[in-house]
Protein backbone atom coordinates (compact mmCIF):
# COMPACT_ATOMS: atom_id res chain seq x y z
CA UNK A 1 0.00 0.00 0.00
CA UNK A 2 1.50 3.78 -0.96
CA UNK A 3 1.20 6.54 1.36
CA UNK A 4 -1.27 8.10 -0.27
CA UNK A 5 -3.71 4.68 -0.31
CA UNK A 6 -3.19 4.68 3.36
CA UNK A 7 -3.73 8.19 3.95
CA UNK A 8 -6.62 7.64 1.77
CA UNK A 9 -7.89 4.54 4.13
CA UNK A 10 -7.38 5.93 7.37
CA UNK A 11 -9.20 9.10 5.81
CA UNK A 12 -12.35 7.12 5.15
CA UNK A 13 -11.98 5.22 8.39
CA UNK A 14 -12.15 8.53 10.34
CA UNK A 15 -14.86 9.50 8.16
CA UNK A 16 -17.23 6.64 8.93
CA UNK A 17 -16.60 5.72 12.79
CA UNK A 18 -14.98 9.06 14.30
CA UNK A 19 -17.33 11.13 16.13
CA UNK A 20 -15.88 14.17 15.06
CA UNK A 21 -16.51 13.59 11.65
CA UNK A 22 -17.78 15.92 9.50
CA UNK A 23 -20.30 13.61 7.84
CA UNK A 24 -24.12 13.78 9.17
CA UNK A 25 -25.27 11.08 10.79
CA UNK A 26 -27.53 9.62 7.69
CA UNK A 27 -24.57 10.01 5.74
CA UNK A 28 -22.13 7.58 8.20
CA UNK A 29 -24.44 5.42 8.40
CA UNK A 30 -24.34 4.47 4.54
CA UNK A 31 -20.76 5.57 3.73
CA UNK A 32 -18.73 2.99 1.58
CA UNK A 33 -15.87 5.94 1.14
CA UNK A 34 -14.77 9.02 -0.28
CA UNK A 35 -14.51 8.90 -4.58
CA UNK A 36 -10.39 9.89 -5.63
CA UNK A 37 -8.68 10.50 -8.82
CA UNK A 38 -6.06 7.65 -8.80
CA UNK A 39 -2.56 8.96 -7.76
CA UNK A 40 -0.66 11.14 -10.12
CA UNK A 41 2.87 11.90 -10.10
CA UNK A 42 2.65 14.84 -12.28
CA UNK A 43 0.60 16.77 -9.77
CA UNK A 44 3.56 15.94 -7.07
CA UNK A 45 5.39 19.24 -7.29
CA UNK A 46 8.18 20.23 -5.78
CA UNK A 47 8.76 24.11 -6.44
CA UNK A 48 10.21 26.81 -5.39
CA UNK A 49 7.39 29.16 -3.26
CA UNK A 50 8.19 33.03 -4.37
CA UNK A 51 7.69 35.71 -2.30
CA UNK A 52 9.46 38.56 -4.43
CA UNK A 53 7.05 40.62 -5.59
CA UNK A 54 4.25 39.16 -3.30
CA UNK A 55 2.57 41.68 -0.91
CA UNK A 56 3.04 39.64 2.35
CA UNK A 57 1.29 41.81 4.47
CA UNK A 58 -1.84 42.60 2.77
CA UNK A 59 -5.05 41.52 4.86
CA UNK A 60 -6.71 39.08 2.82
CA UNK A 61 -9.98 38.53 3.62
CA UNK A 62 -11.84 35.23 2.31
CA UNK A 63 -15.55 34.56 2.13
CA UNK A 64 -17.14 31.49 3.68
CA UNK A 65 -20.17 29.30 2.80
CA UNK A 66 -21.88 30.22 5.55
CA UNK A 67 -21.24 33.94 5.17
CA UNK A 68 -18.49 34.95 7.43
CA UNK A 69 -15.36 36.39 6.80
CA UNK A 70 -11.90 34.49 7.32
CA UNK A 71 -8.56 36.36 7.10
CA UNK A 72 -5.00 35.18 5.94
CA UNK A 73 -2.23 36.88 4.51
CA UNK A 74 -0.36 35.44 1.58
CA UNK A 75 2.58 33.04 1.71
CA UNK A 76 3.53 33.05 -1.34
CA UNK A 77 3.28 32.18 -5.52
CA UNK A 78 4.10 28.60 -6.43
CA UNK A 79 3.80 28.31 -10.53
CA UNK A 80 4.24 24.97 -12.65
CA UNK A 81 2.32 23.08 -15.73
CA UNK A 82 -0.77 21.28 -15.82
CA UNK A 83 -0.78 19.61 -18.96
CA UNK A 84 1.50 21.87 -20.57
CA UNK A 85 0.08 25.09 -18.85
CA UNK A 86 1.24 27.55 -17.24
CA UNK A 87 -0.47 27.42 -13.85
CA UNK A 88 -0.08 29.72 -10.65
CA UNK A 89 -1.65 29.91 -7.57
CA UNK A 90 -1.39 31.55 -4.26
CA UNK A 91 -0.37 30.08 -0.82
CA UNK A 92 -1.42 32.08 2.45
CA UNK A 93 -0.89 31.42 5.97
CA UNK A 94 -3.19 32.71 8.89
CA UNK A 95 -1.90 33.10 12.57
CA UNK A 96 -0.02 30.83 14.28
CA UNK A 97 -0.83 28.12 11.84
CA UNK A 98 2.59 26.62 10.73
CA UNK A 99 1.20 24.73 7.57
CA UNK A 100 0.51 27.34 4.60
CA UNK A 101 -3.04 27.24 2.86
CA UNK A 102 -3.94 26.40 -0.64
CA UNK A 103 -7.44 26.76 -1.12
CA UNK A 104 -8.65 26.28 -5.44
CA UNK A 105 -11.05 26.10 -7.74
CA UNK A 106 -10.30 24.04 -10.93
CA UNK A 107 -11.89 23.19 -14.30
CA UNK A 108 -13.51 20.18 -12.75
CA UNK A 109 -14.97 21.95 -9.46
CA UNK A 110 -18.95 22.02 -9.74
CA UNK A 111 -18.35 18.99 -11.93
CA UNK A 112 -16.33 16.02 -11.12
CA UNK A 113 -15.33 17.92 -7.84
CA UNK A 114 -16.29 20.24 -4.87
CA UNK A 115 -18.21 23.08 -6.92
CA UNK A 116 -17.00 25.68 -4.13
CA UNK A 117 -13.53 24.51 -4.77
CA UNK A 118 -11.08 22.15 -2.71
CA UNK A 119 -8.06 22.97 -0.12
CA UNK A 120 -4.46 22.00 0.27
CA UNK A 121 -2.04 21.62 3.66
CA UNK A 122 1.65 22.65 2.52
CA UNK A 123 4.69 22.80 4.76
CA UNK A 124 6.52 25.66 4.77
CA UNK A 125 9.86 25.98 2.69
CA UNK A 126 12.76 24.18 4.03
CA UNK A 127 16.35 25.70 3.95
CA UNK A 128 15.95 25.57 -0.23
CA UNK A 129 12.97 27.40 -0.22
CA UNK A 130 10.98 24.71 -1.87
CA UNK A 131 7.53 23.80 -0.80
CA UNK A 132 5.54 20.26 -2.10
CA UNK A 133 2.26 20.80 -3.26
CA UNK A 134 0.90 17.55 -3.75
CA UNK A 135 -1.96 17.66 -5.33
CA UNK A 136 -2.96 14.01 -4.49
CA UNK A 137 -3.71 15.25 -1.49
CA UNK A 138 -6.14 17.90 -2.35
CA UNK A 139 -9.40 17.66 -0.21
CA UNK A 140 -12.61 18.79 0.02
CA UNK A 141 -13.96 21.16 3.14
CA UNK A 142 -16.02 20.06 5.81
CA UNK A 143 -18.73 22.16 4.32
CA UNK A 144 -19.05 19.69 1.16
CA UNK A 145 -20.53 16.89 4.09
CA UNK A 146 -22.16 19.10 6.48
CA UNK A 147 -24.06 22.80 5.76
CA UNK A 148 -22.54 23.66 9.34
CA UNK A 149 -19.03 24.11 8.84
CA UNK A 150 -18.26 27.59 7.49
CA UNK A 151 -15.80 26.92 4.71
CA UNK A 152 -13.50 29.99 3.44
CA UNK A 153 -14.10 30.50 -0.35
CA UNK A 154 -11.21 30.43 -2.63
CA UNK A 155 -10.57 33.68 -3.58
CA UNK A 156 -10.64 34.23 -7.32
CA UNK A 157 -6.54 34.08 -7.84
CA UNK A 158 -6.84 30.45 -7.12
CA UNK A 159 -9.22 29.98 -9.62
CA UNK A 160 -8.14 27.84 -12.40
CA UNK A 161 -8.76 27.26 -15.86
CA UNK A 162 -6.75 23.88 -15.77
CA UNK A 163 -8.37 20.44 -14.70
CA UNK A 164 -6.89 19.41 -11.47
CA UNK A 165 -7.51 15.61 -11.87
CA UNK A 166 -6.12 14.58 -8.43
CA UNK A 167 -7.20 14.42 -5.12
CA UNK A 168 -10.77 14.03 -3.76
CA UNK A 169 -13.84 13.97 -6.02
CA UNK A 170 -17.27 14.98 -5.54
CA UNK A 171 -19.14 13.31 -2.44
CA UNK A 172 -22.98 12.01 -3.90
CA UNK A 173 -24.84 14.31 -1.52
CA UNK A 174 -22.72 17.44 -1.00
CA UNK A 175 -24.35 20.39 0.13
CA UNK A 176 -23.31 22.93 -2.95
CA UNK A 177 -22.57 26.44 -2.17
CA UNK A 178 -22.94 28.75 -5.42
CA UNK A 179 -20.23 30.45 -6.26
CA UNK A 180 -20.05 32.75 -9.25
CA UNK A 181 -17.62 31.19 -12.81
């Protein structure tokens, strides 16, 4: 079993018999598992995060699905090819949070995927500056399973044109937040 399968198991484990999880309790009580993309290497990137040019101290101030406000300040740019495009998107951090935040929208979200996009956990750089943004990892928010959470909206720099054919897919009875193409 990869890391990622396991991740992948435990993920669905914690899903179906944790008490914290996010899922509703009609929903547990049916769950067979979360729906991935199978693992792809291309979307494992290891690149340099770049902070010249990058207001780091600008209040950013995302959206959620419920209707409050969440507020970050950006990390940095990360840029590579999906496909053979040029891609960049925007990393943030918020408070005392260590991990930096990489919340998206793709080509596939409202389709295959999360319409209100998807989120991603980086480390910070190490010594080289590089950062992995794996997007086998990508994930949906809590607020895909349960109208509850209050999800932060990816704000429209993340939003990309590419397919991002990795990570989680769609769960069958998501509660959909619109959010404007």
């Amino acid at each position: 079993m990869t890391e990622l399968e396991e991740f992948r198991t435990e993920k669905d484990a914690f899903f179906r018999d944790d008490p914290h999880s996010p899922l509703l309790p009609e929903q547990r009580a049916s769950f067979e598992g979360l729906s991935y993309y199978p693992e792809n290497q291309a979307l494992r990137i290891r690149v340099r995060l770049e902070t010249d040019g990058v207001d780091r101290d600008e209040r950013i101030v995302m959206q959620t699905t419920t209707g409050d406000e969440q507020e970050y300040r950006r990390a940095g740019v990360v840029r590579f090819d999906v496909d053979g495009e040029a891609t960049s998107v925007t990393l943030y951090r918020s408070g005392d949070v260590e991990e930096l935040f990489l919340p998206f929208r793709d080509a596939t979200s409202g389709w295959e995927t999360y319409g209100a996009g998807r989120y991603l956990d980086v480390e910070p750089p190490a010594g080289d500056g590089l950062v992995l943004v794996d997007l086998n990892y990508a994930y949906n928010p809590n607020c895909a399973y349960n109208p509850d959470w209050s999800c932060p909206i990816p704000p429209g720099e993340n939003w990309l044109g590419v397919p991002i054919r990795a990570g989680e897919k769609t769960f069958p009875g998501a509660h959909e937040v619109t959010v404007g193409r």
